[in-house]
PDB file of N, CA and C in Angstrom:
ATOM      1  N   UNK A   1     -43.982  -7.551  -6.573  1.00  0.00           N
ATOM      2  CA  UNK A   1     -44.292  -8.933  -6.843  1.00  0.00           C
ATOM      3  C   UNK A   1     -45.790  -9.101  -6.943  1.00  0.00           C
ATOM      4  N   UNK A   2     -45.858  -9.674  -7.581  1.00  0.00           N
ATOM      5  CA  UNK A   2     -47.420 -10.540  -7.824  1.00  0.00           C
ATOM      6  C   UNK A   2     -48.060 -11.497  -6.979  1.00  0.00           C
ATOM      7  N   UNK A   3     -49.511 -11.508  -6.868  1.00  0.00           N
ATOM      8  CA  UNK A   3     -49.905 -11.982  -5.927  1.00  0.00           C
ATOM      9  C   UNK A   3     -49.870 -13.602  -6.262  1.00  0.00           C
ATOM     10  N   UNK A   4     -49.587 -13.846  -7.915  1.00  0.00           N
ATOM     11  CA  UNK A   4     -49.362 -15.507  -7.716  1.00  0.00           C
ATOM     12  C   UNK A   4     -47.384 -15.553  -7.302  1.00  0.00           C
ATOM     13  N   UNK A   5     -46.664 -15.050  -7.774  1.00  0.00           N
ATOM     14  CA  UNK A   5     -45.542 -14.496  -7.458  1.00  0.00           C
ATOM     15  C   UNK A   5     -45.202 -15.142  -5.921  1.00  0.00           C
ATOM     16  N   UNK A   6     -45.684 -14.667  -4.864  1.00  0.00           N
ATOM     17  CA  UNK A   6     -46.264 -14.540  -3.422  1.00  0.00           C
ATOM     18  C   UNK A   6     -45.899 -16.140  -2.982  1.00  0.00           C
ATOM     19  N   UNK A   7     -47.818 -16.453  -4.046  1.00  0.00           N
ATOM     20  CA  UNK A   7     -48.118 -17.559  -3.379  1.00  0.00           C
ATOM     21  C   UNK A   7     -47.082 -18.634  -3.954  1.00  0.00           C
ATOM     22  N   UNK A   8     -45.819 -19.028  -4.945  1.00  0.00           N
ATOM     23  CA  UNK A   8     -45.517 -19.569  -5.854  1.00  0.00           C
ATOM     24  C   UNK A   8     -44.445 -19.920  -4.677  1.00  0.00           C
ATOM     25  N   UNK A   9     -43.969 -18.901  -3.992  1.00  0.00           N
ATOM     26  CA  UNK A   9     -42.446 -18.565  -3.287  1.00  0.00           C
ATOM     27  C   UNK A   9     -42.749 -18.230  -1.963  1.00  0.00           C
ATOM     28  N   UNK A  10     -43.930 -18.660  -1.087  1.00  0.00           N
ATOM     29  CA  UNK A  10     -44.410 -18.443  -0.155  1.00  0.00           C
ATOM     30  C   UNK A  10     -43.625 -20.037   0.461  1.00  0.00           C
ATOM     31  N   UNK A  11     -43.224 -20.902   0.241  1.00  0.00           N
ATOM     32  CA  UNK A  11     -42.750 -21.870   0.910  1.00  0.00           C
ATOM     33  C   UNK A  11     -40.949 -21.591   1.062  1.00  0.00           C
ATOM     34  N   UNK A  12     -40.935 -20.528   0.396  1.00  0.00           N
ATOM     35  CA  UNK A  12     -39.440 -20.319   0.840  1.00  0.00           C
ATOM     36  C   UNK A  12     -38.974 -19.070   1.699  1.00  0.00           C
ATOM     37  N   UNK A  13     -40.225 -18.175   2.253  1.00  0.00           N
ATOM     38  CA  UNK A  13     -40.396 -17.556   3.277  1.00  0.00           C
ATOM     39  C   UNK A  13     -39.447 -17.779   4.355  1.00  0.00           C
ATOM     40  N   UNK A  14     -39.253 -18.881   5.013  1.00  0.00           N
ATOM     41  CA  UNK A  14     -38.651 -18.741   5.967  1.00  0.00           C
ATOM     42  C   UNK A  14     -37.060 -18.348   5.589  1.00  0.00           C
ATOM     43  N   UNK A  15     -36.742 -19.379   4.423  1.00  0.00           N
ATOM     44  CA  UNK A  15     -35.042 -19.347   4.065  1.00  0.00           C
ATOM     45  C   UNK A  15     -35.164 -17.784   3.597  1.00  0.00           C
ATOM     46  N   UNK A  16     -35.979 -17.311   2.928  1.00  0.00           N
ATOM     47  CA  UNK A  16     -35.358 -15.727   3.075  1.00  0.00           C
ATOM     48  C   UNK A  16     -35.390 -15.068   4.549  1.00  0.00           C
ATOM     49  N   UNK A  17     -35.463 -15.472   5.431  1.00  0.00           N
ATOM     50  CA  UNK A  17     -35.779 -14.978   6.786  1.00  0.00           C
ATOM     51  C   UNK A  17     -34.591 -14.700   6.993  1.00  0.00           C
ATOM     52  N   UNK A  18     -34.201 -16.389   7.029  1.00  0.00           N
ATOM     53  CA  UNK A  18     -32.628 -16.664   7.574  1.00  0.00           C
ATOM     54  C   UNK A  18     -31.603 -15.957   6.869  1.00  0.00           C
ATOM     55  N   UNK A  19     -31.677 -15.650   5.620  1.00  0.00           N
ATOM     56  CA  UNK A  19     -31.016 -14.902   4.470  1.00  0.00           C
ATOM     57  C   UNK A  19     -30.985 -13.368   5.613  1.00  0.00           C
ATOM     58  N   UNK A  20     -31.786 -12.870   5.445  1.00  0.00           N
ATOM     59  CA  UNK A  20     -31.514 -11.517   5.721  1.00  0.00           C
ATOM     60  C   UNK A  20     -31.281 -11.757   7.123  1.00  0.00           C
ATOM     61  N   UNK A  21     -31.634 -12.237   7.972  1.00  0.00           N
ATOM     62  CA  UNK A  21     -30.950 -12.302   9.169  1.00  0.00           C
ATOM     63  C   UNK A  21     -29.388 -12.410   9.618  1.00  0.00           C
ATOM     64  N   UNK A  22     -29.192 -13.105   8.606  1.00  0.00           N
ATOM     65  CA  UNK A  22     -27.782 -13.700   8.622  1.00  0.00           C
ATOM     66  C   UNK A  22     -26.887 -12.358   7.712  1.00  0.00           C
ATOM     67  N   UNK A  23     -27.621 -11.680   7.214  1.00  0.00           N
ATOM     68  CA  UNK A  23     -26.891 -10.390   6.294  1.00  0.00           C
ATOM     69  C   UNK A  23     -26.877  -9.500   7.073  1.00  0.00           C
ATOM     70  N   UNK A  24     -27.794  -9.590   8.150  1.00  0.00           N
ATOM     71  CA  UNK A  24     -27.429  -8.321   8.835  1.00  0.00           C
ATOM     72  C   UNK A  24     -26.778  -8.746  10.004  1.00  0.00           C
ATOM     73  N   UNK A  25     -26.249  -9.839  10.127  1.00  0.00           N
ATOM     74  CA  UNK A  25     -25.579  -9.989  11.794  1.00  0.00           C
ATOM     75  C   UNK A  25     -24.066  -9.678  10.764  1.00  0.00           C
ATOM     76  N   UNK A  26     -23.638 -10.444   9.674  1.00  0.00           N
ATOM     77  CA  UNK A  26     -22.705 -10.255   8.972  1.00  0.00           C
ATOM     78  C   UNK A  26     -21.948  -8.698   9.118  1.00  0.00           C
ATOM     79  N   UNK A  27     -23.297  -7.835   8.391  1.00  0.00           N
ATOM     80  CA  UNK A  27     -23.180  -6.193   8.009  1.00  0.00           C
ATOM     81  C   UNK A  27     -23.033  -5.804   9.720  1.00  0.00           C
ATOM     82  N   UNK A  28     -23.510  -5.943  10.530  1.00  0.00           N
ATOM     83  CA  UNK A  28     -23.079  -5.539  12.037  1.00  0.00           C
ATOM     84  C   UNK A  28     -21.539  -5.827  12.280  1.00  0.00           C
ATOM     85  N   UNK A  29     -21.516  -6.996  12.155  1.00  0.00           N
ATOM     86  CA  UNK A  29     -20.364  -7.545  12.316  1.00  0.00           C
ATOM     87  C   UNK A  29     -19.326  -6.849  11.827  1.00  0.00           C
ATOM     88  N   UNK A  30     -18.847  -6.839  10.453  1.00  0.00           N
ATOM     89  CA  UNK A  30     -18.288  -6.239   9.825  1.00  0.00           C
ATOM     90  C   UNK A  30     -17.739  -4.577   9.814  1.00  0.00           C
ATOM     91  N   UNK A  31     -19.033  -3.864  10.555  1.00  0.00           N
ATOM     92  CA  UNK A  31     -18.986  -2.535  10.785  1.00  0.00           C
ATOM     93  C   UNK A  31     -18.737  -2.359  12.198  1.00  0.00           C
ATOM     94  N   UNK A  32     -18.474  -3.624  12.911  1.00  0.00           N
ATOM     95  CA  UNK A  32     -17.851  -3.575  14.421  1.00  0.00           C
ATOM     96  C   UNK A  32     -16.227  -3.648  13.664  1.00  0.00           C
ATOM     97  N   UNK A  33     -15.862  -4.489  13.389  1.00  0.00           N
ATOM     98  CA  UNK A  33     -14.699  -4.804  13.101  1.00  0.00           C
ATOM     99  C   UNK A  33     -13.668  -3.980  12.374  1.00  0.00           C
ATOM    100  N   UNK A  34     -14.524  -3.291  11.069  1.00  0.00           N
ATOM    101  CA  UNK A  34     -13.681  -2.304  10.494  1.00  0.00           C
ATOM    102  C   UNK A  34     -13.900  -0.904  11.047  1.00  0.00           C
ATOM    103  N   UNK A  35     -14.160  -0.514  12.312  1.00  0.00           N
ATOM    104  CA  UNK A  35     -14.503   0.673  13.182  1.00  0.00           C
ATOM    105  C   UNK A  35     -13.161   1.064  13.932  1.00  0.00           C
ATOM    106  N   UNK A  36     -12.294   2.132  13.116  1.00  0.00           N
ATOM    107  CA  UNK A  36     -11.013   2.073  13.421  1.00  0.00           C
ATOM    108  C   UNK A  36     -11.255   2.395  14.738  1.00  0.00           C
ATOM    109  N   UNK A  37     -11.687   3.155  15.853  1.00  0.00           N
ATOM    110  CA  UNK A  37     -11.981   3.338  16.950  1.00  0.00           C
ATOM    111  C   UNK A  37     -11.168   2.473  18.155  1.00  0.00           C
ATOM    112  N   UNK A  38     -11.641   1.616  17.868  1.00  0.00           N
ATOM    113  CA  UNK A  38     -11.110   0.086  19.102  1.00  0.00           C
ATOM    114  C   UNK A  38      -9.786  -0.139  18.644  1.00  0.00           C
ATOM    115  N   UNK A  39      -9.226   0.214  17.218  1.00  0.00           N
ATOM    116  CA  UNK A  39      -7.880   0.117  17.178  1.00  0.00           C
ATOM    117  C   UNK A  39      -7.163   1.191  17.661  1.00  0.00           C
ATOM    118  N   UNK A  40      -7.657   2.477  18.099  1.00  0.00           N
ATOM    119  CA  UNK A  40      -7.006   3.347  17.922  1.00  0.00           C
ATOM    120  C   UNK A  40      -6.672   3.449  19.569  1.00  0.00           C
ATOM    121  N   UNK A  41      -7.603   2.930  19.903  1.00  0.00           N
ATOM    122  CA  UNK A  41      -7.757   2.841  21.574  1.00  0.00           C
ATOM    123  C   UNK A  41      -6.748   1.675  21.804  1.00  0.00           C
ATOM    124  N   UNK A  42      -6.758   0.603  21.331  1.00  0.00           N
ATOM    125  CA  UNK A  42      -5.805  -0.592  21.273  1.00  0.00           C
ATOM    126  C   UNK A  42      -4.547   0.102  21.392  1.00  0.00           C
ATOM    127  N   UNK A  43      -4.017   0.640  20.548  1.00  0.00           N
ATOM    128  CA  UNK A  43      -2.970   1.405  20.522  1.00  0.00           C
ATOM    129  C   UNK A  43      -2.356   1.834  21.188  1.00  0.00           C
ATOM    130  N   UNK A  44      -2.999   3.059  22.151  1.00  0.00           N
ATOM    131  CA  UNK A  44      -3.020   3.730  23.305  1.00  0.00           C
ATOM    132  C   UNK A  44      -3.030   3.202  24.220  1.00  0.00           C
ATOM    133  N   UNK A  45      -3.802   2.049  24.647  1.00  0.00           N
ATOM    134  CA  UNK A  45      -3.444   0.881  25.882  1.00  0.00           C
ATOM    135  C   UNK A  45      -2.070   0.039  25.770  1.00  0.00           C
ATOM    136  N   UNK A  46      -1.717  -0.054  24.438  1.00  0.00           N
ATOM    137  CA  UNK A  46      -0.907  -0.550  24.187  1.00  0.00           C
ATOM    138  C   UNK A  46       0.652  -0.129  24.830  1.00  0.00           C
ATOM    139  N   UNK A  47       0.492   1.416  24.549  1.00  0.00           N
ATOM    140  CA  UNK A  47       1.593   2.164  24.364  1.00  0.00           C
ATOM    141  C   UNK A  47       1.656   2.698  26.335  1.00  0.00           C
ATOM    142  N   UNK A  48       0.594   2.413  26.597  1.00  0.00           N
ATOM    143  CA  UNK A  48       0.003   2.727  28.255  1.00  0.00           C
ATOM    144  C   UNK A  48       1.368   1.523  28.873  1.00  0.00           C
ATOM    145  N   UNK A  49       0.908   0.401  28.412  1.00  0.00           N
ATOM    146  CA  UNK A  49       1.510  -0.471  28.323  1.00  0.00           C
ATOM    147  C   UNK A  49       3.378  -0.792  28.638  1.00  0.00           C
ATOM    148  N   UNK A  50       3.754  -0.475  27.519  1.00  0.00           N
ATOM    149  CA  UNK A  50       4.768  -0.035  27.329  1.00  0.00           C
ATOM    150  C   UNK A  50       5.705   0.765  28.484  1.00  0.00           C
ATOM    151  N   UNK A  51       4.897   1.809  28.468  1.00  0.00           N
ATOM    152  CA  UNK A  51       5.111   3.102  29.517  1.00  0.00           C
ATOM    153  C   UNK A  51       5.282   2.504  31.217  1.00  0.00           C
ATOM    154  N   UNK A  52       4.276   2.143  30.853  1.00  0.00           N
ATOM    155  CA  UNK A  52       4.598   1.387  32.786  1.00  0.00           C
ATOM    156  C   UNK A  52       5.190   0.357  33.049  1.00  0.00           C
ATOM    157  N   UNK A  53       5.974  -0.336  32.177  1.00  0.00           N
ATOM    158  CA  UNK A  53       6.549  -1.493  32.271  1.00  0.00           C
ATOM    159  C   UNK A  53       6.325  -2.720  32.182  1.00  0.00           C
ATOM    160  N   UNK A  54       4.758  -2.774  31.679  1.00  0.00           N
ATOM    161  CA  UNK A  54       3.871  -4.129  31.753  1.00  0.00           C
ATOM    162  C   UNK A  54       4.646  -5.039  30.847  1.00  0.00           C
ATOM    163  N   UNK A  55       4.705  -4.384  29.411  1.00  0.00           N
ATOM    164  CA  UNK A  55       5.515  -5.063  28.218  1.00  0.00           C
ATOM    165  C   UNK A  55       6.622  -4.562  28.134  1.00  0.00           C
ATOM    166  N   UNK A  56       7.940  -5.770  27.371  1.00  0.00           N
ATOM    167  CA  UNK A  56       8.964  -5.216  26.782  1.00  0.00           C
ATOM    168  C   UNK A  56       8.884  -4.509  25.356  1.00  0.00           C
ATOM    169  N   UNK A  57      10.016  -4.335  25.136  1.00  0.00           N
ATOM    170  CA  UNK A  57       9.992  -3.294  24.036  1.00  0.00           C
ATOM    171  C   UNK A  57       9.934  -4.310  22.509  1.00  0.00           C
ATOM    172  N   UNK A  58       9.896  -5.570  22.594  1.00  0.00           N
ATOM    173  CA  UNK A  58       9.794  -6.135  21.374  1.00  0.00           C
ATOM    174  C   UNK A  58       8.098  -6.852  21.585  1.00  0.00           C
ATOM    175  N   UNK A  59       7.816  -7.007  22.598  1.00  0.00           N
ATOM    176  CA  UNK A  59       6.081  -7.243  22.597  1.00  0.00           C
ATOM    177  C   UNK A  59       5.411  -6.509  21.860  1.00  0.00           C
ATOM    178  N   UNK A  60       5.789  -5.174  22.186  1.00  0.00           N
ATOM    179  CA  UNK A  60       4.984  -3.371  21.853  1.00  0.00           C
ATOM    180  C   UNK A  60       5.267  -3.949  20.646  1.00  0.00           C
ATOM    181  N   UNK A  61       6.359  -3.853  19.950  1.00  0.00           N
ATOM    182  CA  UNK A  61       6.915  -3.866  18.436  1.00  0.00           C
ATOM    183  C   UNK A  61       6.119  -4.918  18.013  1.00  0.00           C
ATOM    184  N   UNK A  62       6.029  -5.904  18.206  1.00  0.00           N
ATOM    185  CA  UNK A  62       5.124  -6.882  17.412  1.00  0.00           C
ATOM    186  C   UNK A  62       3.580  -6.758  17.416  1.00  0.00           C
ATOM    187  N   UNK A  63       3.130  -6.591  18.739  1.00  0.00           N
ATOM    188  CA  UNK A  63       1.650  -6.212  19.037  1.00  0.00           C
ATOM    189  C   UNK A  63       1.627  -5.227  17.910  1.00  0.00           C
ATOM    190  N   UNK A  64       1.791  -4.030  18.017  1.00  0.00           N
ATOM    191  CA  UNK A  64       1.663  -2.632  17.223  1.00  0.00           C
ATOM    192  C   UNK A  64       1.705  -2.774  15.820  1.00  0.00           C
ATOM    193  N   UNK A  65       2.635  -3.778  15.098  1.00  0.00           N
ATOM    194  CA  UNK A  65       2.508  -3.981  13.658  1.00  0.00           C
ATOM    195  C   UNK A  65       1.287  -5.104  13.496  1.00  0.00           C
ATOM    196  N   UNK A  66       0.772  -5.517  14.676  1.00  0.00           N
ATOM    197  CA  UNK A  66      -0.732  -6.239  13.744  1.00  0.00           C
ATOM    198  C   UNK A  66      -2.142  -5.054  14.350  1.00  0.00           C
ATOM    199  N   UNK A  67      -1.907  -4.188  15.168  1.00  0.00           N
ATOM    200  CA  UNK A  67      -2.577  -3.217  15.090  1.00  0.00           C
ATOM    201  C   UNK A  67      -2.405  -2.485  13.968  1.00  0.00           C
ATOM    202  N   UNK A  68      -1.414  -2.035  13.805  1.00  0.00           N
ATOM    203  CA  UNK A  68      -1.410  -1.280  12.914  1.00  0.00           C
ATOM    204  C   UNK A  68      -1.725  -1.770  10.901  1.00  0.00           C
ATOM    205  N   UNK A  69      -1.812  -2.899  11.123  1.00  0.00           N
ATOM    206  CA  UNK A  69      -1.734  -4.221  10.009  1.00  0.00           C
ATOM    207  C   UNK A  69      -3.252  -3.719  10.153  1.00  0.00           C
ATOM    208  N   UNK A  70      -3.949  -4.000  10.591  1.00  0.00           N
ATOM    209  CA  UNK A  70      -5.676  -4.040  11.250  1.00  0.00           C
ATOM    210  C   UNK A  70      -6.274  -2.430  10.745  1.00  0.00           C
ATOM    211  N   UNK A  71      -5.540  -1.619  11.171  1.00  0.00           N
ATOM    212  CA  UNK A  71      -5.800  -0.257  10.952  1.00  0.00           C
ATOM    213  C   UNK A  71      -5.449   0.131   9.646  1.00  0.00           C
ATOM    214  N   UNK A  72      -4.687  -0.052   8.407  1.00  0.00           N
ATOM    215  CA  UNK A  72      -4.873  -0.078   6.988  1.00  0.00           C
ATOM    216  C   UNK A  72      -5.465  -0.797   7.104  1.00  0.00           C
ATOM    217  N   UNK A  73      -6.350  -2.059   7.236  1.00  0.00           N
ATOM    218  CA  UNK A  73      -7.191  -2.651   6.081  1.00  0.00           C
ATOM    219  C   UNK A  73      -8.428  -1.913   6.357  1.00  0.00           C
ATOM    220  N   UNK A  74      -8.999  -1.328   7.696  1.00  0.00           N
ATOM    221  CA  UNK A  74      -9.681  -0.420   8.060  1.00  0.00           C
ATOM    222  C   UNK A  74      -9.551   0.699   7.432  1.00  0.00           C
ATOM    223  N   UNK A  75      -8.546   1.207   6.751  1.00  0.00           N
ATOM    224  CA  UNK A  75      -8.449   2.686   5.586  1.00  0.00           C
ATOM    225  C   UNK A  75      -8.429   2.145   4.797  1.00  0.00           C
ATOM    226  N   UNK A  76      -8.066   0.701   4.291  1.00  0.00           N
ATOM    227  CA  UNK A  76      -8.561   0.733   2.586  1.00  0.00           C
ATOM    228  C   UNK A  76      -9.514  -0.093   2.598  1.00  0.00           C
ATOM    229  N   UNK A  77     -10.175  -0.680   3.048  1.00  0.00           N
ATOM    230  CA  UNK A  77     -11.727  -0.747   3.049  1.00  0.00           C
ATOM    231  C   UNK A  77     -13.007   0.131   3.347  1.00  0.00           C
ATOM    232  N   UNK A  78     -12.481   1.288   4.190  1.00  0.00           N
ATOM    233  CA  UNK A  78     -13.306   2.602   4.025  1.00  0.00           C
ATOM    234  C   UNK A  78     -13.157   3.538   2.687  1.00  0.00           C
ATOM    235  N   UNK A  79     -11.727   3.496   2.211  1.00  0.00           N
ATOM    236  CA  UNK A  79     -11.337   4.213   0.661  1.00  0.00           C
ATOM    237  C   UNK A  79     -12.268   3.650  -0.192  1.00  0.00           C
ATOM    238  N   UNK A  80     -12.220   2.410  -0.343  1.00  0.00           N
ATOM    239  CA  UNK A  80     -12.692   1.528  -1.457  1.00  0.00           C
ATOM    240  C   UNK A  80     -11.325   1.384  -1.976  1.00  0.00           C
ATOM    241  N   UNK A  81     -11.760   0.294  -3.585  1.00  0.00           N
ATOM    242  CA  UNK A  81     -10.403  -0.088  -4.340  1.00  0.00           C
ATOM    243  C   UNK A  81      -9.655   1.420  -5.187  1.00  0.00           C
ATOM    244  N   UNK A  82     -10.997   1.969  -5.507  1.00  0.00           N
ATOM    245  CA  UNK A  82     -10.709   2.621  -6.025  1.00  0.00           C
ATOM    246  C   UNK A  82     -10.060   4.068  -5.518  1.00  0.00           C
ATOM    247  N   UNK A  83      -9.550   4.175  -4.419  1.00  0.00           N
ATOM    248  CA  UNK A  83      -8.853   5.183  -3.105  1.00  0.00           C
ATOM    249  C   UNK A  83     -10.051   6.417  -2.420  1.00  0.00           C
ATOM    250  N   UNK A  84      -9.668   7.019  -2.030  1.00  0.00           N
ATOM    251  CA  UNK A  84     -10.452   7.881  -1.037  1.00  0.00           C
ATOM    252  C   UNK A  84     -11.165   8.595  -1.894  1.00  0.00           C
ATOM    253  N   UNK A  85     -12.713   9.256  -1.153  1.00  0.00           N
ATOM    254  CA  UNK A  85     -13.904   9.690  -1.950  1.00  0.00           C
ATOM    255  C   UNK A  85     -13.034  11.162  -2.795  1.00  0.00           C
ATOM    256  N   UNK A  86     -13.259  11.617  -3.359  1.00  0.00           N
ATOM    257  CA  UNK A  86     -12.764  12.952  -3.922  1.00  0.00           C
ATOM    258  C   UNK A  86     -12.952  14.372  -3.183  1.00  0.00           C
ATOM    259  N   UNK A  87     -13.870  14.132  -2.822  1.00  0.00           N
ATOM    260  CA  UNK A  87     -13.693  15.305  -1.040  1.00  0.00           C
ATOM    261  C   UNK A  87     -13.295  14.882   0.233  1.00  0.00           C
ATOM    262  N   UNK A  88     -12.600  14.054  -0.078  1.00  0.00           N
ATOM    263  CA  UNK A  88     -11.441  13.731   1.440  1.00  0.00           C
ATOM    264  C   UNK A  88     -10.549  14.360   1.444  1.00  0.00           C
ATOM    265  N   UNK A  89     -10.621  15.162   2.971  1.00  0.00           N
ATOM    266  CA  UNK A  89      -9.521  15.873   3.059  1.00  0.00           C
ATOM    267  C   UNK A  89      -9.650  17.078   2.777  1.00  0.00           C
ATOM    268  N   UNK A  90     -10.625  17.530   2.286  1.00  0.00           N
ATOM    269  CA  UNK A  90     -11.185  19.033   2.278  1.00  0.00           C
ATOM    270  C   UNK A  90     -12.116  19.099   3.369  1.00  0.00           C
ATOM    271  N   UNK A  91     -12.034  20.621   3.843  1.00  0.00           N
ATOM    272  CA  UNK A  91     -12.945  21.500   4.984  1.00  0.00           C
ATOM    273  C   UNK A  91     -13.991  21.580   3.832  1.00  0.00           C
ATOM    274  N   UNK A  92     -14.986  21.582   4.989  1.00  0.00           N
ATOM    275  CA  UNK A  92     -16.511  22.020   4.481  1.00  0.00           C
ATOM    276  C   UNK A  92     -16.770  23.419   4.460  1.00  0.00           C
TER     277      UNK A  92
END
């Protein structure tokens, strides 16, 4: 950018502040959420669950299909639209 450029768009300084601030709590956000990890652990507490008698057997069943609901959109939002990278699934 140019130094009249600068001074032209220097009063909108702050709103780009907030702009990228707000893009990166978003992009955090987002990469908390689609981090299959906490689902996978969900799961396993879940099924912990189960095991000791905490839940019945149609709780598990319903809980588990919105985990598991949660966990594809977490694989096809890591695939992309267009499906998994072309070295997925191959050893290095």
């Amino acid at each position: 950018m140019g130094l009249l450029t600068q001074l032209v768009t220097l009063p909108l300084a702050p709103v780009r502040g907030v702009v990228w601030v707000a893009e990166q709590v978003q992009e955090a956000a987002e990469s908390e959420y689609y981090d299959p990890a906490p689902v996978h652990a969900a799961l396993a507490e879940l099924e912990r669950r189960l095991l000791a008698g905490e839940i019945d057997e149609e709780t598990f069943d319903r809980e588990e299909d919105e985990l598991l609901d949660r966990l594809e959109a977490v694989q096809a939002r890591r695939t992309g639209p267009e499906g998994p990278p072309p070295d997925a699934g191959q050893g290095s």
